[in-house]
Protein backbone atom coordinates (compact mmCIF):
# COMPACT_ATOMS: atom_id res chain seq x y z
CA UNK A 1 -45.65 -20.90 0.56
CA UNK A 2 -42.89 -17.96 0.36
CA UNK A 3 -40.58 -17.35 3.25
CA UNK A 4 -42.50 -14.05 4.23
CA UNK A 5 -46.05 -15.60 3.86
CA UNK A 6 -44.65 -18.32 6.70
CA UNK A 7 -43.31 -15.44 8.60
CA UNK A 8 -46.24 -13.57 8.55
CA UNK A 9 -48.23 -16.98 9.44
CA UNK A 10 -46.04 -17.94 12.12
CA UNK A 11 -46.42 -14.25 13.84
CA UNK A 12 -50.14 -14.34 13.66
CA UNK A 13 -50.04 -17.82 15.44
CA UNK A 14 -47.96 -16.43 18.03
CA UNK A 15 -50.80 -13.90 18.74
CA UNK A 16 -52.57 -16.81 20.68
CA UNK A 17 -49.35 -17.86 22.80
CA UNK A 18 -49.57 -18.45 26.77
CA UNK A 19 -47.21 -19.42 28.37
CA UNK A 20 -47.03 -22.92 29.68
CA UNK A 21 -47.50 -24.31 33.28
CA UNK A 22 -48.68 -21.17 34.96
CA UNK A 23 -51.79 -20.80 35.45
CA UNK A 24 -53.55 -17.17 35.11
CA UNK A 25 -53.87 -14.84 38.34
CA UNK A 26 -49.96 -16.16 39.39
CA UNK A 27 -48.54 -13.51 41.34
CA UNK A 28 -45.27 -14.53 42.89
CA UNK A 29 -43.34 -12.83 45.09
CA UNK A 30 -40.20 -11.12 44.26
CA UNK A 31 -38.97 -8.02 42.37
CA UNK A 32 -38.96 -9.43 39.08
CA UNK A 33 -42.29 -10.43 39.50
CA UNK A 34 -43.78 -8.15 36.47
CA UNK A 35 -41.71 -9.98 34.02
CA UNK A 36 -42.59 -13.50 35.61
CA UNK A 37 -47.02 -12.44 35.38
CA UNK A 38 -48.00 -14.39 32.37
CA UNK A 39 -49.14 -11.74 30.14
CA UNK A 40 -45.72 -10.05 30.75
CA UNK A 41 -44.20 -13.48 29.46
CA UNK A 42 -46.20 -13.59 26.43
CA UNK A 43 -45.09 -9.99 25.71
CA UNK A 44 -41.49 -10.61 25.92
CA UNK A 45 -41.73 -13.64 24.27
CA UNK A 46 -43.84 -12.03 21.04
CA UNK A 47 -40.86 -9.06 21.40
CA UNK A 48 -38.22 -11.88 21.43
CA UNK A 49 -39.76 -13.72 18.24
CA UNK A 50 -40.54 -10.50 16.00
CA UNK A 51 -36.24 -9.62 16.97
CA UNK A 52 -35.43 -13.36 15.44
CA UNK A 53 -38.02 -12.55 12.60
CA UNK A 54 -36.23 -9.30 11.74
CA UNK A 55 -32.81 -10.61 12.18
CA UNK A 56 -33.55 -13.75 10.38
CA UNK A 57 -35.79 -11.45 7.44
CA UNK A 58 -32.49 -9.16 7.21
CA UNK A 59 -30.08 -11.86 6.71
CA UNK A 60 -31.94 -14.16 4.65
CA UNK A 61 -34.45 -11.95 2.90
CA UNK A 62 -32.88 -8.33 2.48
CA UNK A 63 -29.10 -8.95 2.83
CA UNK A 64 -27.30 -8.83 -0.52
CA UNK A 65 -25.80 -11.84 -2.23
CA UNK A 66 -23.83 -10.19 -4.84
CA UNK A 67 -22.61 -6.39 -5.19
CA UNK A 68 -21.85 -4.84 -8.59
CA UNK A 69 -19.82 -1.33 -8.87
CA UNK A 70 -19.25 0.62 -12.23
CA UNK A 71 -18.11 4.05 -12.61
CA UNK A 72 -19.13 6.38 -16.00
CA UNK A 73 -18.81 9.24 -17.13
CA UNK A 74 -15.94 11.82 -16.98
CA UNK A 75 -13.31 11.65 -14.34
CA UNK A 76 -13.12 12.76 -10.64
CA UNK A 77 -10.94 12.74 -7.81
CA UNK A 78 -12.91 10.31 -6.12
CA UNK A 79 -13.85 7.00 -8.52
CA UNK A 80 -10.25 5.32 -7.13
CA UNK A 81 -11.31 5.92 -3.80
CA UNK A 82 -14.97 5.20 -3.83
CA UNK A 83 -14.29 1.75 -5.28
CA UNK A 84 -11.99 1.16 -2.47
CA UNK A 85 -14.22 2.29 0.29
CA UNK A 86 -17.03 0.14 -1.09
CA UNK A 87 -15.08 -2.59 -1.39
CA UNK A 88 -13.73 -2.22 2.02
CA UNK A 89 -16.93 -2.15 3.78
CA UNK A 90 -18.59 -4.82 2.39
CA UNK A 91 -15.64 -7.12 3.14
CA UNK A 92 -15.55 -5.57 6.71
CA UNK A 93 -19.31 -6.44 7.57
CA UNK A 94 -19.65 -9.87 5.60
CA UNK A 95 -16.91 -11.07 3.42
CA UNK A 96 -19.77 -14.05 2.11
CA UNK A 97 -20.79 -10.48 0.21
CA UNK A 98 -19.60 -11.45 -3.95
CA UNK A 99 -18.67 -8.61 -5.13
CA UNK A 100 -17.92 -7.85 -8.90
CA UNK A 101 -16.84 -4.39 -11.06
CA UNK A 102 -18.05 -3.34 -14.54
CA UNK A 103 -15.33 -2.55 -16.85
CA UNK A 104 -15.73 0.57 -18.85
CA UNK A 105 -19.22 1.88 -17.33
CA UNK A 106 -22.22 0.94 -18.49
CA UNK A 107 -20.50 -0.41 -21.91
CA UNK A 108 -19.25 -3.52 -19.71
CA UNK A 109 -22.59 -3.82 -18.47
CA UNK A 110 -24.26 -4.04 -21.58
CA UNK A 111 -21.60 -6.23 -22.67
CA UNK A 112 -21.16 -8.22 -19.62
CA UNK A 113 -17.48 -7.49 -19.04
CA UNK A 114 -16.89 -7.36 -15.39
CA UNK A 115 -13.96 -9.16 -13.31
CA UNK A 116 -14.71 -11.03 -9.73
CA UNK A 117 -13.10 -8.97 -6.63
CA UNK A 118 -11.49 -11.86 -5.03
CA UNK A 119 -9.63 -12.03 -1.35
CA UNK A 120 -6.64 -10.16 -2.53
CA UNK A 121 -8.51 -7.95 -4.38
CA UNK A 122 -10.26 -7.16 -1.41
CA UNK A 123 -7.16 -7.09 0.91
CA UNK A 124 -5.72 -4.56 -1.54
CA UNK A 125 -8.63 -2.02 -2.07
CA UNK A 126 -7.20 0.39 0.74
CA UNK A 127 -4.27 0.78 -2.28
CA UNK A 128 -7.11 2.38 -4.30
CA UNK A 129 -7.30 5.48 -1.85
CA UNK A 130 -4.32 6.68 -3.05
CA UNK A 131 -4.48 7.16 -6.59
CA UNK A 132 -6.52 9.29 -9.05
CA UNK A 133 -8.55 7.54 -12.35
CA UNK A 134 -10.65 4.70 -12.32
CA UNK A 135 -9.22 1.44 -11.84
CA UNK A 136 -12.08 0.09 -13.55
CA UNK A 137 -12.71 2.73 -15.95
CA UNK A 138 -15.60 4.88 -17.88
CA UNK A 139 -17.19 5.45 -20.62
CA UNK A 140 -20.25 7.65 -21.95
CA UNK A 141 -23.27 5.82 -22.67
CA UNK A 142 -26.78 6.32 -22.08
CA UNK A 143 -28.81 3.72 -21.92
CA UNK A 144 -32.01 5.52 -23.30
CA UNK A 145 -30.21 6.65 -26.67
CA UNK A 146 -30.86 3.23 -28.11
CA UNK A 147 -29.12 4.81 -31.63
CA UNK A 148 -26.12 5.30 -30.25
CA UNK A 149 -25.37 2.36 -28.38
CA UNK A 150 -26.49 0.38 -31.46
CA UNK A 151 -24.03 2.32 -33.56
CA UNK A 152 -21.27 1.53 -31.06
CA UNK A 153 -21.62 -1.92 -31.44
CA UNK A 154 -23.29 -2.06 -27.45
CA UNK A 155 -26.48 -4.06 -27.94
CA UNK A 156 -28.26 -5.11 -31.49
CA UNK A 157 -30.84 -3.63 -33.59
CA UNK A 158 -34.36 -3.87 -31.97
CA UNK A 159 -32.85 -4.29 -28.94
CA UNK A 160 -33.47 -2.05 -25.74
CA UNK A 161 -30.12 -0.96 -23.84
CA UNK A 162 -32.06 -0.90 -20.39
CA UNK A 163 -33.78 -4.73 -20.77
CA UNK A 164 -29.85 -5.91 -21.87
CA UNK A 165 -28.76 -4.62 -18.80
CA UNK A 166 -31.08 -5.77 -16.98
CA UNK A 167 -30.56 -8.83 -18.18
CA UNK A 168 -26.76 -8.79 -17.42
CA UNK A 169 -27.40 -8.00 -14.03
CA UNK A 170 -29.46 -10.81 -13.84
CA UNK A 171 -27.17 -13.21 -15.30
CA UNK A 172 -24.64 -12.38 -13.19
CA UNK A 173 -26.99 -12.37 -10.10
CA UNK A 174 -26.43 -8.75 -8.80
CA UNK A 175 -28.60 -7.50 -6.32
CA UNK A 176 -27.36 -4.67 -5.60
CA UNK A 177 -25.52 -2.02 -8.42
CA UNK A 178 -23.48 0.78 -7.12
CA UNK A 179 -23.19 3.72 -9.66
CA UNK A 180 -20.38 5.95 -9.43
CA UNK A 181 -21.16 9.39 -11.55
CA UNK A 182 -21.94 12.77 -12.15
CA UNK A 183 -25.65 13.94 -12.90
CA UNK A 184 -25.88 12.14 -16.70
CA UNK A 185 -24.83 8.27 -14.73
CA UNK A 186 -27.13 8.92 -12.17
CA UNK A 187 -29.67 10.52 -14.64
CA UNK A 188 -29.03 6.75 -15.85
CA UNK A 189 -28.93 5.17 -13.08
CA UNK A 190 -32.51 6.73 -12.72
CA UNK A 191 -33.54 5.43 -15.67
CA UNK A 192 -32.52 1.92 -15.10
CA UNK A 193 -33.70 1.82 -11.37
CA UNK A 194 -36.88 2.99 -12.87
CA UNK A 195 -37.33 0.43 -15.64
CA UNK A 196 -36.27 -2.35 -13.55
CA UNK A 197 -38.84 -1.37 -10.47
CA UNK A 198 -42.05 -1.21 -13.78
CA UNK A 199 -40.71 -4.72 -14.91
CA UNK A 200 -40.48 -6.25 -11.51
CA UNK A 201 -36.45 -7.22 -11.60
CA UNK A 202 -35.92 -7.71 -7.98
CA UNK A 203 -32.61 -5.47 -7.83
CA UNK A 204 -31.50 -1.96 -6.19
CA UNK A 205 -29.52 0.98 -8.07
CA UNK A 206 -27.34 2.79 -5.18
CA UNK A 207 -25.21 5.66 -6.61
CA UNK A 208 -22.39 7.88 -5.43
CA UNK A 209 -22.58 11.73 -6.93
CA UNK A 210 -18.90 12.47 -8.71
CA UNK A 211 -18.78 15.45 -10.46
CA UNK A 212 -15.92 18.22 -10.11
CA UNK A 213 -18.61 20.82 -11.58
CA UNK A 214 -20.37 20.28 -8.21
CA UNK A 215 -23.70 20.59 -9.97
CA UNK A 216 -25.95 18.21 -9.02
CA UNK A 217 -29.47 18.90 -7.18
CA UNK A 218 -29.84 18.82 -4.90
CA UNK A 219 -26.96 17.51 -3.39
CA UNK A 220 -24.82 20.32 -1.18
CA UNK A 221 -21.07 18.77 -2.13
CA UNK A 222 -20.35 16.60 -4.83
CA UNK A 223 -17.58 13.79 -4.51
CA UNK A 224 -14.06 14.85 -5.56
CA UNK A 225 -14.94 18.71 -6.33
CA UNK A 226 -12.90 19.90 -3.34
CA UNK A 227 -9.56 18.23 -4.86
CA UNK A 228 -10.62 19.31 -8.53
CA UNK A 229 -10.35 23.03 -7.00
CA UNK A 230 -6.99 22.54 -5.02
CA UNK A 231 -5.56 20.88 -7.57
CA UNK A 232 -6.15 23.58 -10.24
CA UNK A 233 -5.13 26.26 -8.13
CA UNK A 234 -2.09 23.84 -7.89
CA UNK A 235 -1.86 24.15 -11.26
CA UNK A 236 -1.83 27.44 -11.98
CA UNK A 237 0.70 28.25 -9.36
CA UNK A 238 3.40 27.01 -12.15
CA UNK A 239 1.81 27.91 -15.17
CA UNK A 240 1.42 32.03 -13.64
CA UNK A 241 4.95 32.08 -13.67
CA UNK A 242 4.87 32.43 -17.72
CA UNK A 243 3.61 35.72 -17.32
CA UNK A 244 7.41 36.32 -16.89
CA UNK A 245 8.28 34.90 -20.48
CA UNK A 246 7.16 37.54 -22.56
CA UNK A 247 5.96 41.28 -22.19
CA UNK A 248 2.23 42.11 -21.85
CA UNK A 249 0.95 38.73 -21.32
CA UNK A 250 -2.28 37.59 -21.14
CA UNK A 251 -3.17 34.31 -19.29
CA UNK A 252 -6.59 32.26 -19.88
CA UNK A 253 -6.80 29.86 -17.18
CA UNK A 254 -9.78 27.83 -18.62
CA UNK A 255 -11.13 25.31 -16.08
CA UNK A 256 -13.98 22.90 -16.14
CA UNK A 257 -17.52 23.72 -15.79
CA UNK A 258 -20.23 23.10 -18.53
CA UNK A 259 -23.14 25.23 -17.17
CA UNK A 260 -21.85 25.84 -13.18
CA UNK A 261 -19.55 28.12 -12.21
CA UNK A 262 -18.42 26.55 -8.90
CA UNK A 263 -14.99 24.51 -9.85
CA UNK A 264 -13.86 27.92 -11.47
CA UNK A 265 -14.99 30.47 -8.17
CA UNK A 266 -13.42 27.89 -6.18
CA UNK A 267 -10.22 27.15 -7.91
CA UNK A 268 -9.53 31.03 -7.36
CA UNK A 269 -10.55 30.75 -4.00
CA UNK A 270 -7.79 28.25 -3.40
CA UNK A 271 -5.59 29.71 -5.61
CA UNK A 272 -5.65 33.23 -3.84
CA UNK A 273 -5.51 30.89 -0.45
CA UNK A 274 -1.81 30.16 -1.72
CA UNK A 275 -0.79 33.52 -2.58
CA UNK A 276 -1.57 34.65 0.98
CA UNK A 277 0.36 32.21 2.09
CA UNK A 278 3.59 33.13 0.06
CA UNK A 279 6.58 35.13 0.91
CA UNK A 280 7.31 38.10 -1.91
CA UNK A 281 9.86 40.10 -2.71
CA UNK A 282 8.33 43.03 -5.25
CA UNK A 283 11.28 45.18 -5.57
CA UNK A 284 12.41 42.42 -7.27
CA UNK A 285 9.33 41.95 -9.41
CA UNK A 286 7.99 39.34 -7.52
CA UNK A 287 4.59 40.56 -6.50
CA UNK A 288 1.20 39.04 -5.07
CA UNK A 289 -0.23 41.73 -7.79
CA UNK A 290 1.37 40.10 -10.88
CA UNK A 291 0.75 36.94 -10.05
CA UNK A 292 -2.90 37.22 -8.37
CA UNK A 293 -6.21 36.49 -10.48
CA UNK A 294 -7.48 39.35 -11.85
CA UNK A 295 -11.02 38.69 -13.15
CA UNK A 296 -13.44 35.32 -12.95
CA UNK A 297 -15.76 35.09 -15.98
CA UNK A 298 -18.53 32.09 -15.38
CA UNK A 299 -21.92 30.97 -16.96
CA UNK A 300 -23.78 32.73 -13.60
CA UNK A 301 -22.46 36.11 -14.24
CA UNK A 302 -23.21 38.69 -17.05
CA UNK A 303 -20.29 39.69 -18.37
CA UNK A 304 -19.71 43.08 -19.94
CA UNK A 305 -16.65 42.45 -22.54
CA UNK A 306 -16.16 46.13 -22.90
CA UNK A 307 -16.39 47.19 -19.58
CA UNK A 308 -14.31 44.28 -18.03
CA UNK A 309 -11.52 45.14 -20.91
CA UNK A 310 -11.43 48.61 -19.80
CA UNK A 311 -10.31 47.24 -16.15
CA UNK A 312 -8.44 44.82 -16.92
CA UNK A 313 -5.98 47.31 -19.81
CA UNK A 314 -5.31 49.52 -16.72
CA UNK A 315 -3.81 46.05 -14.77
CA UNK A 316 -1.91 45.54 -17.87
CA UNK A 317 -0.30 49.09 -18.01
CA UNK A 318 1.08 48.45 -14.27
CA UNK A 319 1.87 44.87 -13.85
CA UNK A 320 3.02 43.71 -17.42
CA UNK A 321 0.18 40.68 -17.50
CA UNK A 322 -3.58 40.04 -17.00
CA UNK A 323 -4.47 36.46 -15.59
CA UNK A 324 -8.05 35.22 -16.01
CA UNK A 325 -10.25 32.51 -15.01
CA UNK A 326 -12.75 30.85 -16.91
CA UNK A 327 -15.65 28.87 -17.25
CA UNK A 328 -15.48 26.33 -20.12
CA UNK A 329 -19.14 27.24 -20.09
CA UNK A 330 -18.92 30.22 -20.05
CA UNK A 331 -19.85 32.20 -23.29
CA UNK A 332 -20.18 28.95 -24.96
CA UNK A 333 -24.10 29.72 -26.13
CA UNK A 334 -22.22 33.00 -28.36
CA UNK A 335 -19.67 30.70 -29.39
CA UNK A 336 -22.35 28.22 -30.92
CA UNK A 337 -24.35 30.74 -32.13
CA UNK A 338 -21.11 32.15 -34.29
CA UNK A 339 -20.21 28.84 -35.20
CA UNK A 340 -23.56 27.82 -36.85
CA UNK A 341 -24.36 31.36 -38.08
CA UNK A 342 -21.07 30.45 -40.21
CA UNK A 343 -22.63 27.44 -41.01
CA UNK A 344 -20.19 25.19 -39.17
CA UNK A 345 -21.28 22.21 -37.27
CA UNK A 346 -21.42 22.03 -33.49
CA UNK A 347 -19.94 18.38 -32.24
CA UNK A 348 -22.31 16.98 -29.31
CA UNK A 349 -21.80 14.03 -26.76
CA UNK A 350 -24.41 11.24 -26.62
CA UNK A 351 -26.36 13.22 -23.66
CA UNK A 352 -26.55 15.82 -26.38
CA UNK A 353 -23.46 18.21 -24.81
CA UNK A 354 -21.88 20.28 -26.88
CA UNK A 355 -17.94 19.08 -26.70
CA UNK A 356 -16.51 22.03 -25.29
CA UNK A 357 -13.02 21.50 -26.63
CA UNK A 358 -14.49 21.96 -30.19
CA UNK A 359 -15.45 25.31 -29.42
CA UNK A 360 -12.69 26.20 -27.32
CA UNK A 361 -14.34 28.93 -25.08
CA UNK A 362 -10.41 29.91 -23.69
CA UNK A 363 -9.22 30.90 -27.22
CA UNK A 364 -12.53 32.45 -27.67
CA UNK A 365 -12.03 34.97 -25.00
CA UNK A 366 -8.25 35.67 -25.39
CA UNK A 367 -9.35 36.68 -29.06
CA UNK A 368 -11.91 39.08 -27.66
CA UNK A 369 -9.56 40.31 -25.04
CA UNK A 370 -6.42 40.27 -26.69
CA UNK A 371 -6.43 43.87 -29.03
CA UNK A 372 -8.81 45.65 -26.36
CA UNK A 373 -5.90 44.67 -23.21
CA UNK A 374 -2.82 45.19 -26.25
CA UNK A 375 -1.69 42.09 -24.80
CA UNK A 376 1.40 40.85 -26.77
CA UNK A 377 1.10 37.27 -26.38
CA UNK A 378 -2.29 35.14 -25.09
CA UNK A 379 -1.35 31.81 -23.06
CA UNK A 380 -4.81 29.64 -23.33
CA UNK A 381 -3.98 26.90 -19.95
CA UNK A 382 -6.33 24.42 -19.50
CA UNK A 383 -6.66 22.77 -15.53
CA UNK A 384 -8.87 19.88 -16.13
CA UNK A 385 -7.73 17.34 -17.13
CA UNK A 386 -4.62 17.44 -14.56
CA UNK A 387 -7.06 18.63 -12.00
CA UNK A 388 -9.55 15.90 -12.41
CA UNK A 389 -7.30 12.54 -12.39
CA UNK A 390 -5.87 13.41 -9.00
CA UNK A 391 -6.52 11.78 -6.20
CA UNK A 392 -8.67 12.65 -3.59
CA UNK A 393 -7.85 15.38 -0.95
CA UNK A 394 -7.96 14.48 2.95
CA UNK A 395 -11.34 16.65 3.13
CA UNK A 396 -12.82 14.67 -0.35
CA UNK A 397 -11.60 11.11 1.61
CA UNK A 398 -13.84 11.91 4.72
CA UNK A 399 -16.84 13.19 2.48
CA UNK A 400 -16.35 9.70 0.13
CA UNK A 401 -15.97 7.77 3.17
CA UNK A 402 -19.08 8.65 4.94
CA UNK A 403 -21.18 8.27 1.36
CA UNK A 404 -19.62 5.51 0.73
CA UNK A 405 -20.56 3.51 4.03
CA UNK A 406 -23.92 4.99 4.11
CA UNK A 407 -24.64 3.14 0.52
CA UNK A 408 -23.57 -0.12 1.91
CA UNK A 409 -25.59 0.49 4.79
CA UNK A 410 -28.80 1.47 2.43
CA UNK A 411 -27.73 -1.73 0.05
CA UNK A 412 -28.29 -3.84 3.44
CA UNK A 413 -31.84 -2.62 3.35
CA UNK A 414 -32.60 -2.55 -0.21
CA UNK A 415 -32.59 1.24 0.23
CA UNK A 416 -32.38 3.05 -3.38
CA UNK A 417 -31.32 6.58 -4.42
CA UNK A 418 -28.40 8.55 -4.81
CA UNK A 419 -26.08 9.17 -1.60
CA UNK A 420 -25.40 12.94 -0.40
CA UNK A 421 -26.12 15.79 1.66
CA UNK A 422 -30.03 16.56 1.12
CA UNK A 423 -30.42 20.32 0.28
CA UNK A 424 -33.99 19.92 0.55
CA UNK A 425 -33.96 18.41 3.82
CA UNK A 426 -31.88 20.17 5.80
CA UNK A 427 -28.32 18.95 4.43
CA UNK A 428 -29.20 15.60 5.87
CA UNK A 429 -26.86 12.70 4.21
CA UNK A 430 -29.28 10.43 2.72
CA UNK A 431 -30.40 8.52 -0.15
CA UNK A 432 -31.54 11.10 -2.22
CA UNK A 433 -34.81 9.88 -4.44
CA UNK A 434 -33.56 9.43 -8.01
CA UNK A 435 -36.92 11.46 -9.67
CA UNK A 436 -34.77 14.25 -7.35
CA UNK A 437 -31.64 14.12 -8.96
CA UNK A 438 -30.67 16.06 -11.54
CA UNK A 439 -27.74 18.11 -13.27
CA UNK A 440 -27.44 21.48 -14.03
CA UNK A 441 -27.54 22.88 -10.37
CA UNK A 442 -25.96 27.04 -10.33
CA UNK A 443 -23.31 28.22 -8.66
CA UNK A 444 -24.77 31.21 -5.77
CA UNK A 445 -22.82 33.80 -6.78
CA UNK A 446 -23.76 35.06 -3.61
CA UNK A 447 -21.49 33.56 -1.23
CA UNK A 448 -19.52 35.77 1.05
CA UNK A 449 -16.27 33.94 0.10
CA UNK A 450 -17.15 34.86 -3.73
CA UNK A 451 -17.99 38.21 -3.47
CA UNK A 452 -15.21 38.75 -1.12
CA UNK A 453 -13.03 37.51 -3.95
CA UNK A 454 -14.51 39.89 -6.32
CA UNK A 455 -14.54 42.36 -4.13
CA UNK A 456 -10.73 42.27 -3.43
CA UNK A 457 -9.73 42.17 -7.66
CA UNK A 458 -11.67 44.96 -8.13
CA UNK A 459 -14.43 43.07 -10.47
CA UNK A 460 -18.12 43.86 -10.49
């Protein structure tokens, strides 16, 4: 007999109880009298057993044995620090709680390279908080293009990605798996969860939504987007300073953002945050003017080339320099439509992404722009990479925090789903159903804050 069949058996016995040497009708008198009556007895006895049940269900039945954590994908200002949280909480609520990492993302999986967090491991995970990365690191792979992890040398011919890992897990007796990713690991994660539940593996997926692009439905704030933005604006605080280097310049600041626009709107917002918060001197040439952003082009927005590049030479004429933020998504569909009407191939990821730093969408519009502004030199700056190693921001600490205890807290119940604030349900921070989750989420455009921006660089 299983341990819940003899639960359930010894409950249903206990349906019969009375309690012994008092005889029915007993009425004695004093103020706890209700609780002394012998149906009131039998009550609080049945209430006191189904407690032990529960407890004893939780910590024999539900509570997790061993823990495993990977992180995939692209990096975010919040993989470091999401490791370190989980670790952290698990070890604060039952040490007895094995805990192991994934090297490399789902390629360690599928290749069963992981490493044991031991007690200093675990005494040391607070370190992780304070650095950008992945200790553990990433990789691309999804587990449903069987051709490509074959070709990598991942799992062998005839072989299904999903059943190896699986299997790993298995072998290595996790219960629990923690993802940490944008849309495509959790898309994966999906996957998995769902071939494991149709195959009866008795183990829960549990992920944690990074993505700078902030993307992801329909979750309202990604993990590690907020830092992605300050960091970039960060970043172009130096690199505007160029502008100075050579008559009529024009600056591409090109940040990250395959089909959303949000890392881009918001790394202006910040950036224009710091310019209202410096002391200038324009006599002198140093003006908030020269050095402010003076047009955002994302994948949201139509963008009239001709019209913008009429705006944008009259900025030239009076400040020397033009300083423009871009999507790397945006304008990339004309970009692959030139490149293949030349008969050029398009390089793609193994979720099928075109790699954006083929096509080069910055150089792409400083070409465009570059004759129509009469711009004398074009400075193509890239953000991303710089802005997405960092490590997390106080605000992106609290918001990985929070997720980060609520999936231990789901892992203690066998809870699945990806962790975040519920769009759907009222911004709630949940575990979001994985048949829910998916990439590709727009920016709104119509945010005060944005079209305040717009409104105050004179865009349309």
């Amino acid at each position: 007999m299983t341990l819940t069949a003899s639960v359930s058996k010894a409950i249903k016995k206990f349906k019969n109880f009375r309690a012994p040497g008092i005889p029915n009708g007993f009425r004695p008198h004093s103020p706890l009298r209700g609780a002394a009556r012998p149906g009131a007895i039998k009550k609080l006895a049945r209430r006191g057993l189904r407690r032990i049940i529960r407890g004893f269900y939780f910590v024999i039945i539900m509570k997790p044995k061993k823990v495993g954590i990977l992180t995939a994908g692209g990096l975010a200002p919040c993989l470091s620090s999401a490791i370190g949280d989980l670790i952290e909480r698990y070890t604060e609520i039952d040490p007895s709680i094995e805990i192991i990492c994934y090297l490399s993302g789902y390629k360690g999986l599928l290749l069963g390279d992981s490493i044991k967090v031991d007690a200093e491991m675990r005494k040391g995970a607070h370190t992780l908080l304070k650095f950008g990365g992945s200790p553990i690191g990433n990789s691309r792979v999804k587990l449903t293009n069987v051709k490509d992890c074959v070709k990598r040398g991942l799992v062998k011919e005839g072989q299904d990605p999903q059943k190896v890992a699986a299997d790993q897990l298995v072998k290595d007796g996790v219960d629990i798996l923690h993802t940490i990713g944008g849309d495509d690991t959790n898309t994966a994660a999906a996957d998995l969860a769902k071939f494991l539940k149709e195959n009866n593996y008795e183990l829960t997926v549990i992920g944690l939504p990074k993505t700078i692009d902030n993307d992801v439905y329909p979750i309202r704030q990604s993990l590690g987007a907020w830092t992605a933005a300050e960091e970039g604006a960060r970043y172009f605080w130096n690199v505007v300073s160029e502008s100075t280097a050579n008559p009529r310049m024009l600056i591409i600041h090109e940040v990250m953002g395959r089909n959303c626009g949000w890392l881009t709107a918001a790394t202006a917002h910040e950036y224009r945050k710091m310019l209202g918060r410096a002391e200038w001197a324009p006599k002198l040439g140093l003006s908030e003017k020269r050095r402010d952003v003076h047009a955002v082009f994302i994948p949201e927005m139509e963008i009239d080339i001709a019209s913008e590049a009429k705006r944008l030479r009259k900025i030239m004429d009076e400040e020397d320099c033009v300083n423009i933020f871009i999507s790397e998504g945006a304008g990339v569909q004309t970009i692959v439509a030139e490149m293949e009407a030349r008969g050029e191939s398009v390089p793609r990821d193994a979720f099928g992404h075109v790699k954006l730093d083929a096509v080069n969408p910055g150089k792409w519009f400083g070409s465009q722009f570059a004759e129509m502004l009469g711009a004398e030199k074009v400075l193509v700056q890239k953000s991303g990479y710089y802005a997405r190693a960092a490590a997390s921001n106080a605000a992106d600490l609290n918001l990985i925090k929070s997720c980060a205890d609520l999936a231990v807290e789901c892992a203690m119940r066998r809870e699945g789903g990806v962790i975040g604030h519920d769009e759907d349900k009222g911004g709630v921070l949940r575990a979001i159903e994985f048949e829910r989750i998916k990439g590709g989420k727009p920016f709104d455009t119509s945010f005060d804050w944005f079209q305040k921006l717009l409104k105050e660089i004179g865009q349309k």
